[in-house]
Protein backbone atom coordinates (compact mmCIF):
# COMPACT_ATOMS: atom_id res chain seq x y z
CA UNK A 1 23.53 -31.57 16.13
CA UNK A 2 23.34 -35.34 16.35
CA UNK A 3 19.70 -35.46 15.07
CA UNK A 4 21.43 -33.52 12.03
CA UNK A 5 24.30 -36.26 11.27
CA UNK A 6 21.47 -39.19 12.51
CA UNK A 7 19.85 -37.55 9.42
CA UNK A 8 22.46 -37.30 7.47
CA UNK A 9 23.92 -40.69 7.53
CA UNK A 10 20.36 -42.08 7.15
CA UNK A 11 20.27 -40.31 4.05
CA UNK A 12 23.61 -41.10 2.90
CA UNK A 13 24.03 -44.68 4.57
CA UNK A 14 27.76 -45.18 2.85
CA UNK A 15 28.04 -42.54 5.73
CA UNK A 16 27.88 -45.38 8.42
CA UNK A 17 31.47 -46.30 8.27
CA UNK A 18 32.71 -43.54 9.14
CA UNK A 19 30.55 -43.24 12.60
CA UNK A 20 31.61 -46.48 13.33
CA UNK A 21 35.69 -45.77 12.87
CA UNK A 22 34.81 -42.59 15.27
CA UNK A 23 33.33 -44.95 17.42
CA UNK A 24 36.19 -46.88 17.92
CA UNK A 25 38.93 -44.10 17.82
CA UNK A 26 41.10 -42.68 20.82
CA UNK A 27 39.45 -39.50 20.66
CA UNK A 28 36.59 -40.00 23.95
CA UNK A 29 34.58 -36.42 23.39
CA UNK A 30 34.09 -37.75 19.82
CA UNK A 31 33.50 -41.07 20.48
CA UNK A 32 30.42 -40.11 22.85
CA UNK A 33 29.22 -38.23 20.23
CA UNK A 34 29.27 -41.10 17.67
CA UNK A 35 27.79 -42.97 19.83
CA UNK A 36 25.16 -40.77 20.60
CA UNK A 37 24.21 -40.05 16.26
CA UNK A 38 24.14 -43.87 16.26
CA UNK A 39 21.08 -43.93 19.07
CA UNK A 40 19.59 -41.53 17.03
CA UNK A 41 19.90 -43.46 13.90
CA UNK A 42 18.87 -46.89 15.70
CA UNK A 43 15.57 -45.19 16.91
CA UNK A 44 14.77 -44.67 12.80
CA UNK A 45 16.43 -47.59 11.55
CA UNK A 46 18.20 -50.75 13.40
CA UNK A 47 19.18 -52.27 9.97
CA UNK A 48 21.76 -49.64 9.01
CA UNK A 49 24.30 -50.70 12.03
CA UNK A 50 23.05 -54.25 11.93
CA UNK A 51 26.22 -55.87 10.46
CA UNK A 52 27.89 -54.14 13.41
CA UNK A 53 26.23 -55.72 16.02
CA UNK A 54 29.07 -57.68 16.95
CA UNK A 55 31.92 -54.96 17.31
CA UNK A 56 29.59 -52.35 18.72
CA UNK A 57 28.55 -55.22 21.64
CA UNK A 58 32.31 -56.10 22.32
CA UNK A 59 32.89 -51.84 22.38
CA UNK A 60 30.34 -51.45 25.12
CA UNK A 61 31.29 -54.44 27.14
CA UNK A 62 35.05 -52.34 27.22
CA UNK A 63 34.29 -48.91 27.52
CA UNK A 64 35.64 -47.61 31.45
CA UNK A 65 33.05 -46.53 34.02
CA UNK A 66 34.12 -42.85 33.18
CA UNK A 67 32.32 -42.61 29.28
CA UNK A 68 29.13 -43.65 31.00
CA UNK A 69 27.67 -41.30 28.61
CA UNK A 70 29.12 -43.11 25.18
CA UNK A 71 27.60 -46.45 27.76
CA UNK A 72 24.31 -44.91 28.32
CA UNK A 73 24.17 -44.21 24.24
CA UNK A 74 25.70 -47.82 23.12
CA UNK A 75 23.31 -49.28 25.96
CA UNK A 76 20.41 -48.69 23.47
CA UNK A 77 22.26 -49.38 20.30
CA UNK A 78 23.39 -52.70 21.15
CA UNK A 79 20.09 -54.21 22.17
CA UNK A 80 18.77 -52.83 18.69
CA UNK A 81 20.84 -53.89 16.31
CA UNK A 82 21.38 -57.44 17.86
CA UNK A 83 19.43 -59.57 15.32
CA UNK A 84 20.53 -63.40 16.23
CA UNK A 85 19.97 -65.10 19.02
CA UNK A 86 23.41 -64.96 20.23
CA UNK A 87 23.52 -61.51 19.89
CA UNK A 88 20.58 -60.91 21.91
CA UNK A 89 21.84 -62.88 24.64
CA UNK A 90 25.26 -61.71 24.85
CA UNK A 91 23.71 -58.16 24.82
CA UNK A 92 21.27 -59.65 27.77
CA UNK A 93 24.36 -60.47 29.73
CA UNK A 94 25.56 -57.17 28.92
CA UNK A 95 22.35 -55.37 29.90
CA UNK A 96 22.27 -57.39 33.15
CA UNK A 97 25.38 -55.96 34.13
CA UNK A 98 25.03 -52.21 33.25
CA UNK A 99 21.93 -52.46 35.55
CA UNK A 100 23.55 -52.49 38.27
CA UNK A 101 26.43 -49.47 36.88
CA UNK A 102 26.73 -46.62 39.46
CA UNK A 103 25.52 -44.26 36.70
CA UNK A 104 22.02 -43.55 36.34
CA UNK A 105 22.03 -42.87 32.66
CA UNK A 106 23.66 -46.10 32.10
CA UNK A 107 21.07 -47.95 34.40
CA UNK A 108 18.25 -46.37 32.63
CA UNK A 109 19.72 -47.73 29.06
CA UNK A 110 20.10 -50.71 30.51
CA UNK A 111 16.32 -51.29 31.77
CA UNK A 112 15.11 -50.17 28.48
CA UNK A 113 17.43 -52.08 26.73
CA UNK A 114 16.76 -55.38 28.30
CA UNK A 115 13.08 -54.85 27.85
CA UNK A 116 13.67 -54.28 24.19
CA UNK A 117 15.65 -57.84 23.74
CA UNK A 118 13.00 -59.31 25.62
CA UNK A 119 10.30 -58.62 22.92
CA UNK A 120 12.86 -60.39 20.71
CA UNK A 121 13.87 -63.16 22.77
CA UNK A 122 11.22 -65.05 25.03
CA UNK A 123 13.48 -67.00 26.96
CA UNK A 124 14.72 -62.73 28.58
CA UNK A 125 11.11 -61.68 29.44
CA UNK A 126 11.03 -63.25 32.78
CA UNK A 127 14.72 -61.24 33.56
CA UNK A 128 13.23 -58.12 32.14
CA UNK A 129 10.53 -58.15 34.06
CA UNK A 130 12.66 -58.61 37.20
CA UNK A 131 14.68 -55.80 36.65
CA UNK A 132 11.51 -53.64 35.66
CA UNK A 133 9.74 -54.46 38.72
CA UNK A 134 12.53 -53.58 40.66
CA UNK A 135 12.92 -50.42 38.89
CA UNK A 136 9.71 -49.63 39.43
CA UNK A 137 10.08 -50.11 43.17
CA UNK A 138 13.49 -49.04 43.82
CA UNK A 139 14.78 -46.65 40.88
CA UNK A 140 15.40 -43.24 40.42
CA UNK A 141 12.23 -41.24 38.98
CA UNK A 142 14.16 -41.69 35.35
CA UNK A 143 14.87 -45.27 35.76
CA UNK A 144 11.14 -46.07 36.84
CA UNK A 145 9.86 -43.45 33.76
CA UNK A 146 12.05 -46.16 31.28
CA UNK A 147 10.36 -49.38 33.21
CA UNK A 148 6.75 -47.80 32.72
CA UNK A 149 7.79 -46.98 28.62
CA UNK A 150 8.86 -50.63 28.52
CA UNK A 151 5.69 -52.07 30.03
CA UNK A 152 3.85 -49.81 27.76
CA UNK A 153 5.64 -50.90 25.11
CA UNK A 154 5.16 -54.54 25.25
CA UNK A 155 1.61 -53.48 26.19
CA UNK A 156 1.43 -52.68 22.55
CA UNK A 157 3.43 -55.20 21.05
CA UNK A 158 0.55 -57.40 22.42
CA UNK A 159 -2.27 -55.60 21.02
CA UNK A 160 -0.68 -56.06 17.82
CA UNK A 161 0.33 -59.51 18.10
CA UNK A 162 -3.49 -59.93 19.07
């Protein structure tokens, strides 16, 4: 069903306000759920939740241990739509932090999400690559599947730049 609102709201993008009020209301259930149509929309289009970079960065730097789902979710959304340097880094620091979260999901977001910044922010690749390698070594067989999409990633991002 969230591929079906992602879809939605990408059609309709005065849509986007609401998602973000649900994102930010009381109700948790719906609030993981908003977060998890805005992954879905930031995997087609970053721009669209752009000017909320900001709120949706504080959000996840607040949300308890127990909505490690609407974490996991924001965990890729935030390194997306962060598109100033400050934003980045904050969502570095951010990233940083939720790699080290006692849920896997959340650790997983955060590998993938850190490698993301990093192709947006030199002065990150040499922390990314830290917490990839040790991924790679040390995580569980999800967290070491989102190091090896990152390398290939930035494997491509190379080609191209080449």
């Amino acid at each position: 069903m969230a591929r079906e609102v992602a879809a939605k709201i990408l059609a309709d993008r005065s849509a986007v306000r609401s998602l973000v009020r649900e994102l930010f209301g009381d109700d948790i259930e719906v609030r993981k759920r908003a977060a998890d149509v805005a992954r879905r929309i930031t995997e087609k289009d970053c721009r669209l939740l752009e000017r909320y970079a900001d709120e949706l960065a504080g959000l996840l730097e607040t949300l308890p241990a127990e909505e490690s789902r609407t974490r996991w979710h924001l965990g890729l959304v935030v390194p997306r739509v962060a598109h100033t340097r400050m934003q980045r880094l904050r969502a570095a620091r951010t990233m940083s932090l939720l790699a080290e979260d006692e849920s896997n999901v959340v650790r997983c977001s955060a590998v993938e999400g850190l490698g993301l910044l990093a192709m947006q922010e030199a002065s990150l690749r040499d922390e990314a690559e830290e917490v990839i390698e040790r991924s790679l070594r040390e995580g569980t067989k999800a967290m070491k599947s989102r190091a090896q999409g990152v390398k290939r990633l930035w494997a491509r991002s190379e080609r191209k730049k080449k």
